[in-house]
N, C-alpha and C. Protein backbone atom coordinates (compact mmCIF):
# COMPACT_ATOMS: atom_id res chain seq x y z
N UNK A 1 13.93 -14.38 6.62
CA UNK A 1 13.04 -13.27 6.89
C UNK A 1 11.88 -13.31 5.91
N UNK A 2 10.55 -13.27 6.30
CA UNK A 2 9.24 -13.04 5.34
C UNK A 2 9.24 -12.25 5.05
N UNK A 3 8.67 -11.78 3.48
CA UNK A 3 8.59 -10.60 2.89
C UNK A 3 7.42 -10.21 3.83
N UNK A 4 6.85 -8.71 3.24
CA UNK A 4 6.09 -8.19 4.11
C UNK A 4 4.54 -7.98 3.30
N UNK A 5 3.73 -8.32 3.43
CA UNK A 5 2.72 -8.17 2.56
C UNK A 5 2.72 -7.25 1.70
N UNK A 6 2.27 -7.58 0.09
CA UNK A 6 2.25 -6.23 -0.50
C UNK A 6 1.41 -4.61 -0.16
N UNK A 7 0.35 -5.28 0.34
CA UNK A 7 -0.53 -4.27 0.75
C UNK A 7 -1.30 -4.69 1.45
N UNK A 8 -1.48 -3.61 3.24
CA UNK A 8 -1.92 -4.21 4.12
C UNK A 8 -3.80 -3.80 4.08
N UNK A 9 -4.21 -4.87 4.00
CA UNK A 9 -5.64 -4.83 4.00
C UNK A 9 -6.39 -4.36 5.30
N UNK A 10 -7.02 -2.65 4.98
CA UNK A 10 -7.85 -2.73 6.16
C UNK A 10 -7.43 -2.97 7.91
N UNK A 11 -8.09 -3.03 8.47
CA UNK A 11 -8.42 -3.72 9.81
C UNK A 11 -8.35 -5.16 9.83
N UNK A 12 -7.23 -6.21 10.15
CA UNK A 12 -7.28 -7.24 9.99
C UNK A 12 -8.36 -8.18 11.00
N UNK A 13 -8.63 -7.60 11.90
CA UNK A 13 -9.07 -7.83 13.37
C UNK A 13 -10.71 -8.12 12.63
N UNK A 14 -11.36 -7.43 11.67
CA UNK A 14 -13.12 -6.83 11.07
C UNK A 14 -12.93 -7.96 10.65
N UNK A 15 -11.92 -8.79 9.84
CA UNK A 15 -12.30 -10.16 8.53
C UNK A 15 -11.09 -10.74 8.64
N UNK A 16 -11.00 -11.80 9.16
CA UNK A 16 -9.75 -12.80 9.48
C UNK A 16 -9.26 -13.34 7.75
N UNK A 17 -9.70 -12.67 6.36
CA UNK A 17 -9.72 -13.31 5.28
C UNK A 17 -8.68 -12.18 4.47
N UNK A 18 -9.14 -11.11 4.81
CA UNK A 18 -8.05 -10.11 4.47
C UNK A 18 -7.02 -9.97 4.76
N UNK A 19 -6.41 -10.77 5.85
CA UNK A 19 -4.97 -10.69 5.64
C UNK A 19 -4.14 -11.45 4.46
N UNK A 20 -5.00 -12.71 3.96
CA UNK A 20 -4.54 -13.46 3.21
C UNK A 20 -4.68 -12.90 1.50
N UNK A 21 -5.57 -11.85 1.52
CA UNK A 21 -5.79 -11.34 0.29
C UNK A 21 -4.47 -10.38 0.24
N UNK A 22 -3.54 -10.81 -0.83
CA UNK A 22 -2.46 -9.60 -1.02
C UNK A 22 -2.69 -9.07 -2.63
N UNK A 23 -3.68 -7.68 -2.53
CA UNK A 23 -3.44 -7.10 -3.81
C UNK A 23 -2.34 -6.02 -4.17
N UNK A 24 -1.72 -6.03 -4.84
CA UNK A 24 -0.66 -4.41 -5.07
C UNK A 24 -1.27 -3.37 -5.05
N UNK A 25 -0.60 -2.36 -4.72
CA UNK A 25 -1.43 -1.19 -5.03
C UNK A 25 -2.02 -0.96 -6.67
N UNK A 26 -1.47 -1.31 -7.18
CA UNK A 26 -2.22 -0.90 -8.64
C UNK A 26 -3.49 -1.84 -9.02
N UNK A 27 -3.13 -3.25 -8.79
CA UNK A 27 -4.72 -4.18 -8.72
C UNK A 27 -5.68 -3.43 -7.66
N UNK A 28 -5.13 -2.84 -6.62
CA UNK A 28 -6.38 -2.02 -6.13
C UNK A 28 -6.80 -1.27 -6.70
N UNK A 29 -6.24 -0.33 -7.20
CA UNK A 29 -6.54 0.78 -8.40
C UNK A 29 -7.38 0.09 -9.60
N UNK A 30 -6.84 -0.93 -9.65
CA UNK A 30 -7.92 -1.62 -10.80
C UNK A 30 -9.07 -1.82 -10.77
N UNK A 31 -8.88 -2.76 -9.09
CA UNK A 31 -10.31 -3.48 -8.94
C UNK A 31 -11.13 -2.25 -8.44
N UNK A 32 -10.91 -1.05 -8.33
CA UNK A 32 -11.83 0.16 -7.58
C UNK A 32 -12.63 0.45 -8.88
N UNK A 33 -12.06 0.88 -10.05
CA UNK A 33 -12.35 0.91 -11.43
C UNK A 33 -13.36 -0.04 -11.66
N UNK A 34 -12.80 -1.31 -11.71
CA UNK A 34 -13.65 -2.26 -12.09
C UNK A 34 -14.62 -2.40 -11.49
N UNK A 35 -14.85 -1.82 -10.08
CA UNK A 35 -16.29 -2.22 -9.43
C UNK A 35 -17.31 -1.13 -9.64
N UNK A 36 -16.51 0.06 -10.10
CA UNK A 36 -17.11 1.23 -10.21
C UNK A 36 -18.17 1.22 -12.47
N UNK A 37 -17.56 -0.35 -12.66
CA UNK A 37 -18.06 -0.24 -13.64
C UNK A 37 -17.25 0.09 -14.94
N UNK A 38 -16.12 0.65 -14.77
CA UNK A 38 -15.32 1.08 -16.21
C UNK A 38 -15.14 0.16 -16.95
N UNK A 39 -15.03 -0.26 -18.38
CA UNK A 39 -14.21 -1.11 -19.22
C UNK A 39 -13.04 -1.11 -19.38
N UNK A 40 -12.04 -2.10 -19.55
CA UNK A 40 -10.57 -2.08 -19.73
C UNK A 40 -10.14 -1.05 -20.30
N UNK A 41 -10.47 -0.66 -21.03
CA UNK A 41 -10.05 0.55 -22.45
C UNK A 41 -10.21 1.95 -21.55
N UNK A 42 -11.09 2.04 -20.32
CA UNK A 42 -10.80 3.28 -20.01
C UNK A 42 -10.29 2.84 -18.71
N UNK A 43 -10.28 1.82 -18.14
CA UNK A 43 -9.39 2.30 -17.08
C UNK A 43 -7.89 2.00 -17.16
N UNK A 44 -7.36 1.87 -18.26
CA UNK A 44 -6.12 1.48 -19.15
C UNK A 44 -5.73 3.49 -19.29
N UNK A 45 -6.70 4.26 -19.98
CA UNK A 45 -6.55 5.55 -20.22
C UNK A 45 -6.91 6.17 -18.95
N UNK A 46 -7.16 5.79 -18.11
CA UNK A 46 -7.53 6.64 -16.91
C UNK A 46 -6.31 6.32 -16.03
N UNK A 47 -5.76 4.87 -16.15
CA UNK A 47 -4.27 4.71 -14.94
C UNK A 47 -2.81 4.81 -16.00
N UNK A 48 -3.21 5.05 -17.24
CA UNK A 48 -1.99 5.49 -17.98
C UNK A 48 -1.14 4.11 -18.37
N UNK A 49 -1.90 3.08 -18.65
CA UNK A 49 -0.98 1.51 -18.55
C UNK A 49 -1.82 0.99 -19.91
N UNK A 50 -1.29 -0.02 -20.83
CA UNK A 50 -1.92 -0.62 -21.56
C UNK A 50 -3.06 -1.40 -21.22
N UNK A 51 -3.84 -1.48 -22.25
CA UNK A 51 -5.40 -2.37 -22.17
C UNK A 51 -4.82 -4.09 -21.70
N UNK A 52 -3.49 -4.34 -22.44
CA UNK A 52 -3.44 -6.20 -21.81
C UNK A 52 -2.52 -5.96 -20.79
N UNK A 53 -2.69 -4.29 -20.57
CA UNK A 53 -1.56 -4.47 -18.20
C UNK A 53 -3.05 -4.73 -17.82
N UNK A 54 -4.05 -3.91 -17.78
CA UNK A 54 -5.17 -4.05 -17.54
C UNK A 54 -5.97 -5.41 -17.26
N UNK A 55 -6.35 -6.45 -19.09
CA UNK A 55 -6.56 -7.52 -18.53
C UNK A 55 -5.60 -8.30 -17.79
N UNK A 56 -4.33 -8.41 -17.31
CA UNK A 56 -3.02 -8.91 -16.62
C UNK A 56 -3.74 -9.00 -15.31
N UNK A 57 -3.91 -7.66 -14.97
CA UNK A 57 -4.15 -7.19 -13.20
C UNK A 57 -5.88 -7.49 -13.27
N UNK A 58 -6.54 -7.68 -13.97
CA UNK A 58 -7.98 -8.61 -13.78
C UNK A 58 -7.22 -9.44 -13.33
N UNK A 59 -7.11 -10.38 -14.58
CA UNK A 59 -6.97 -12.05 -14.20
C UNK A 59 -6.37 -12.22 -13.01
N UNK A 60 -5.61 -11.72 -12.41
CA UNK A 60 -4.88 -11.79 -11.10
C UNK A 60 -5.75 -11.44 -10.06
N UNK A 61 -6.18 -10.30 -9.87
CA UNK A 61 -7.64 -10.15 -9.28
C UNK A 61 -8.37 -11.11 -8.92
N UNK A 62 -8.93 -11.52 -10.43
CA UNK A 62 -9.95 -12.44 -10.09
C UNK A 62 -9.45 -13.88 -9.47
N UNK A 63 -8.13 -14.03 -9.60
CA UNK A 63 -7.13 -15.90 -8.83
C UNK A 63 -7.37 -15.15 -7.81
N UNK A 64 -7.05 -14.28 -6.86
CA UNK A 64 -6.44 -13.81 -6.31
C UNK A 64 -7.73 -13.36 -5.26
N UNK A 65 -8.79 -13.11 -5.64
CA UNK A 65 -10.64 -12.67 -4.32
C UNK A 65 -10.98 -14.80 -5.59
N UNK A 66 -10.73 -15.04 -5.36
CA UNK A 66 -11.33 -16.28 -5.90
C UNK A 66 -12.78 -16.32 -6.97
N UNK A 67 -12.64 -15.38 -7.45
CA UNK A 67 -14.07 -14.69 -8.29
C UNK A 67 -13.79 -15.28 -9.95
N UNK A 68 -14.88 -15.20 -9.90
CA UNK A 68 -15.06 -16.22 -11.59
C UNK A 68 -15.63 -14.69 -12.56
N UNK A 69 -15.74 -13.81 -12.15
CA UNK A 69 -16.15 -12.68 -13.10
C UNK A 69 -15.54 -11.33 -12.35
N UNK A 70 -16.17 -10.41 -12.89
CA UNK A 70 -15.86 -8.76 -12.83
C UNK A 70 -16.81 -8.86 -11.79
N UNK A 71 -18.52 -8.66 -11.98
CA UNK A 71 -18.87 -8.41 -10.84
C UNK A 71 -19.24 -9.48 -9.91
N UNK A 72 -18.47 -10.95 -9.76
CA UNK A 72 -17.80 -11.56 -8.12
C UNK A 72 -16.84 -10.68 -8.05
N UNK A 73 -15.83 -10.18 -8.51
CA UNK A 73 -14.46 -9.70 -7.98
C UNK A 73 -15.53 -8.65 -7.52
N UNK A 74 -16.38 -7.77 -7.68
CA UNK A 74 -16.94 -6.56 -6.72
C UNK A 74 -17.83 -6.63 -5.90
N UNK A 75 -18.20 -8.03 -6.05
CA UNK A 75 -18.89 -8.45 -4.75
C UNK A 75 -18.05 -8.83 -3.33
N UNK A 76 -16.92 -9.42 -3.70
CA UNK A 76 -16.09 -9.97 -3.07
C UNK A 76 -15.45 -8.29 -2.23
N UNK A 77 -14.94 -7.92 -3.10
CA UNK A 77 -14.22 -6.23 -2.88
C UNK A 77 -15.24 -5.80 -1.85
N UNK A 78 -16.70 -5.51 -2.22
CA UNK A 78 -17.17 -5.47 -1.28
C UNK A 78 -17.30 -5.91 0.49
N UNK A 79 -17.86 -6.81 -0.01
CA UNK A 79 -17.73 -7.90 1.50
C UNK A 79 -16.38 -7.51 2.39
N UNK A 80 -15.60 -7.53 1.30
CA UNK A 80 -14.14 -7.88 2.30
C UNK A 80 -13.65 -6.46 2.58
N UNK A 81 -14.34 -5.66 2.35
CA UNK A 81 -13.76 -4.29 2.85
C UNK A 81 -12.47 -3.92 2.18
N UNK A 82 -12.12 -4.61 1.25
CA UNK A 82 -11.27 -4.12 -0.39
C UNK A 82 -11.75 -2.34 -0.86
N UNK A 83 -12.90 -2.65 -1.31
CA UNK A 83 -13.61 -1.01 -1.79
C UNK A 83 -14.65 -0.83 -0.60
N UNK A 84 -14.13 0.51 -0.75
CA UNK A 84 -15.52 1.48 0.05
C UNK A 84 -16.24 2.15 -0.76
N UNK A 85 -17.28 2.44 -0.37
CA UNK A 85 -17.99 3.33 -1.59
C UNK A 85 -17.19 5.24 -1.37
N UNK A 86 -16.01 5.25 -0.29
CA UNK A 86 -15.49 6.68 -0.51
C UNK A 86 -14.42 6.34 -1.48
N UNK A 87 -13.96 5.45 -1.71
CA UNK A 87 -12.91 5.00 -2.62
C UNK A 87 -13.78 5.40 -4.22
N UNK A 88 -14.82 4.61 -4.13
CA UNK A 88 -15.99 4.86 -5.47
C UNK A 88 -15.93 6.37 -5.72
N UNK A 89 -16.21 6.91 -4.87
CA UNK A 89 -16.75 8.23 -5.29
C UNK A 89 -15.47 9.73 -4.93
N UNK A 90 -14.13 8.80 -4.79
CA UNK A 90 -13.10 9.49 -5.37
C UNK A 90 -12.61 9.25 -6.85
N UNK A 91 -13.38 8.32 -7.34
CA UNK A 91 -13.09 7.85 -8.96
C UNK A 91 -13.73 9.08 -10.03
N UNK A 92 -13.13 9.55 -10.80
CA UNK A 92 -14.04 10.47 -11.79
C UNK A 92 -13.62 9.67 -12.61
N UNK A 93 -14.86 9.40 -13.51
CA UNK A 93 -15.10 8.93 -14.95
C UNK A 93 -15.08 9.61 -15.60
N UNK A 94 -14.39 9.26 -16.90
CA UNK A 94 -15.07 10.55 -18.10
C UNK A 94 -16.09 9.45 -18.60
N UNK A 95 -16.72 10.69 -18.94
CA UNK A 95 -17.98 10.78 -20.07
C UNK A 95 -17.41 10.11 -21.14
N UNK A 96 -18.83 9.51 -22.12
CA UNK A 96 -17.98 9.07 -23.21
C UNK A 96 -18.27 10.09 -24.19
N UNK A 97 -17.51 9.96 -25.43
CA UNK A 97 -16.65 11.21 -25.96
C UNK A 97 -17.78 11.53 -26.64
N UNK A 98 -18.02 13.41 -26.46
CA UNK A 98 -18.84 13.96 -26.90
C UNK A 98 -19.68 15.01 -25.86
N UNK A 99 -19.64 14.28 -24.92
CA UNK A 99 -20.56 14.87 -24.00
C UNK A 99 -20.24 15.85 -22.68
N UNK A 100 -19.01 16.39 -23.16
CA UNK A 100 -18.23 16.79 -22.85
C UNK A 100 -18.00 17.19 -21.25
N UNK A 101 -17.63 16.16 -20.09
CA UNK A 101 -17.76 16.28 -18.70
C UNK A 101 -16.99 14.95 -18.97
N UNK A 102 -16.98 15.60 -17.17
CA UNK A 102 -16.64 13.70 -16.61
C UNK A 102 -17.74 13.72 -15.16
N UNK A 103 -17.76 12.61 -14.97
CA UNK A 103 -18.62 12.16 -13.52
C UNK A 103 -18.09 11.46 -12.57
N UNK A 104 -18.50 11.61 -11.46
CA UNK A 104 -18.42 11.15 -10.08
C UNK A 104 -19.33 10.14 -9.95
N UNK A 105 -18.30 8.74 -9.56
CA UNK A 105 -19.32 7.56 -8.84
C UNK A 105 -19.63 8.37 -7.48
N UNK A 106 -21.02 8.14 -7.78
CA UNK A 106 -21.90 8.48 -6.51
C UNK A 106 -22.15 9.83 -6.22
N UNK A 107 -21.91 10.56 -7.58
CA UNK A 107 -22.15 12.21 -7.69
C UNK A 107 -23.88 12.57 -7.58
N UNK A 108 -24.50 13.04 -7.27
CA UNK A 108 -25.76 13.16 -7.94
C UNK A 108 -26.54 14.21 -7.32
């Protein structure tokens, strides 16, 4: 019996490439972060996991959309219908410390 994909990508029918992309749910959680711009250190404090679970679920990421950086892995996310920009702009950032808020990708 085949396991069952970790996580089913999308509409397979839109990009014959996404079925073959299997991210976990938490590398999605990552790579949404990461396209949205955060550094390890906060999206480590924002998903409650250490800074090297963090770089772990990059590097895997990036084997994994075939991307040689952070932003190929969000170009790629892009394209492939990985992130939406409603995914983006369910992300709140905090502010960095001092300024006392947090923000919305794509608040404005």
């Amino acid at each position: 019996m085949d396991d069952p994909p970790v996580v089913s990508i999308v509409n397979e029918a839109d990009h014959p490439i996404r079925s073959a992309i299997q991210l976990t749910d938490r590398e999605l959680d990552v790579l949404r972060r990461v396209v949205s711009g955060e550094r390890n250190r906060d999206i480590a404090a924002a998903l409650r996991i250490s800074p090297r679970t963090v770089e772990a679920h990059v590097s895997h990421i990036l084997q994994k959309l075939g991307a040689r950086s952070r932003s190929g892995a969000g170009w790629h996310a892009v394209q492939l219908g990985l992130v939406t920009m409603e995914d983006l702009t369910a992300i709140e950032i905090p502010w960095p410390t001092g300024t006392g808020g947090q923000a919305r990708v794509g608040a404005g």
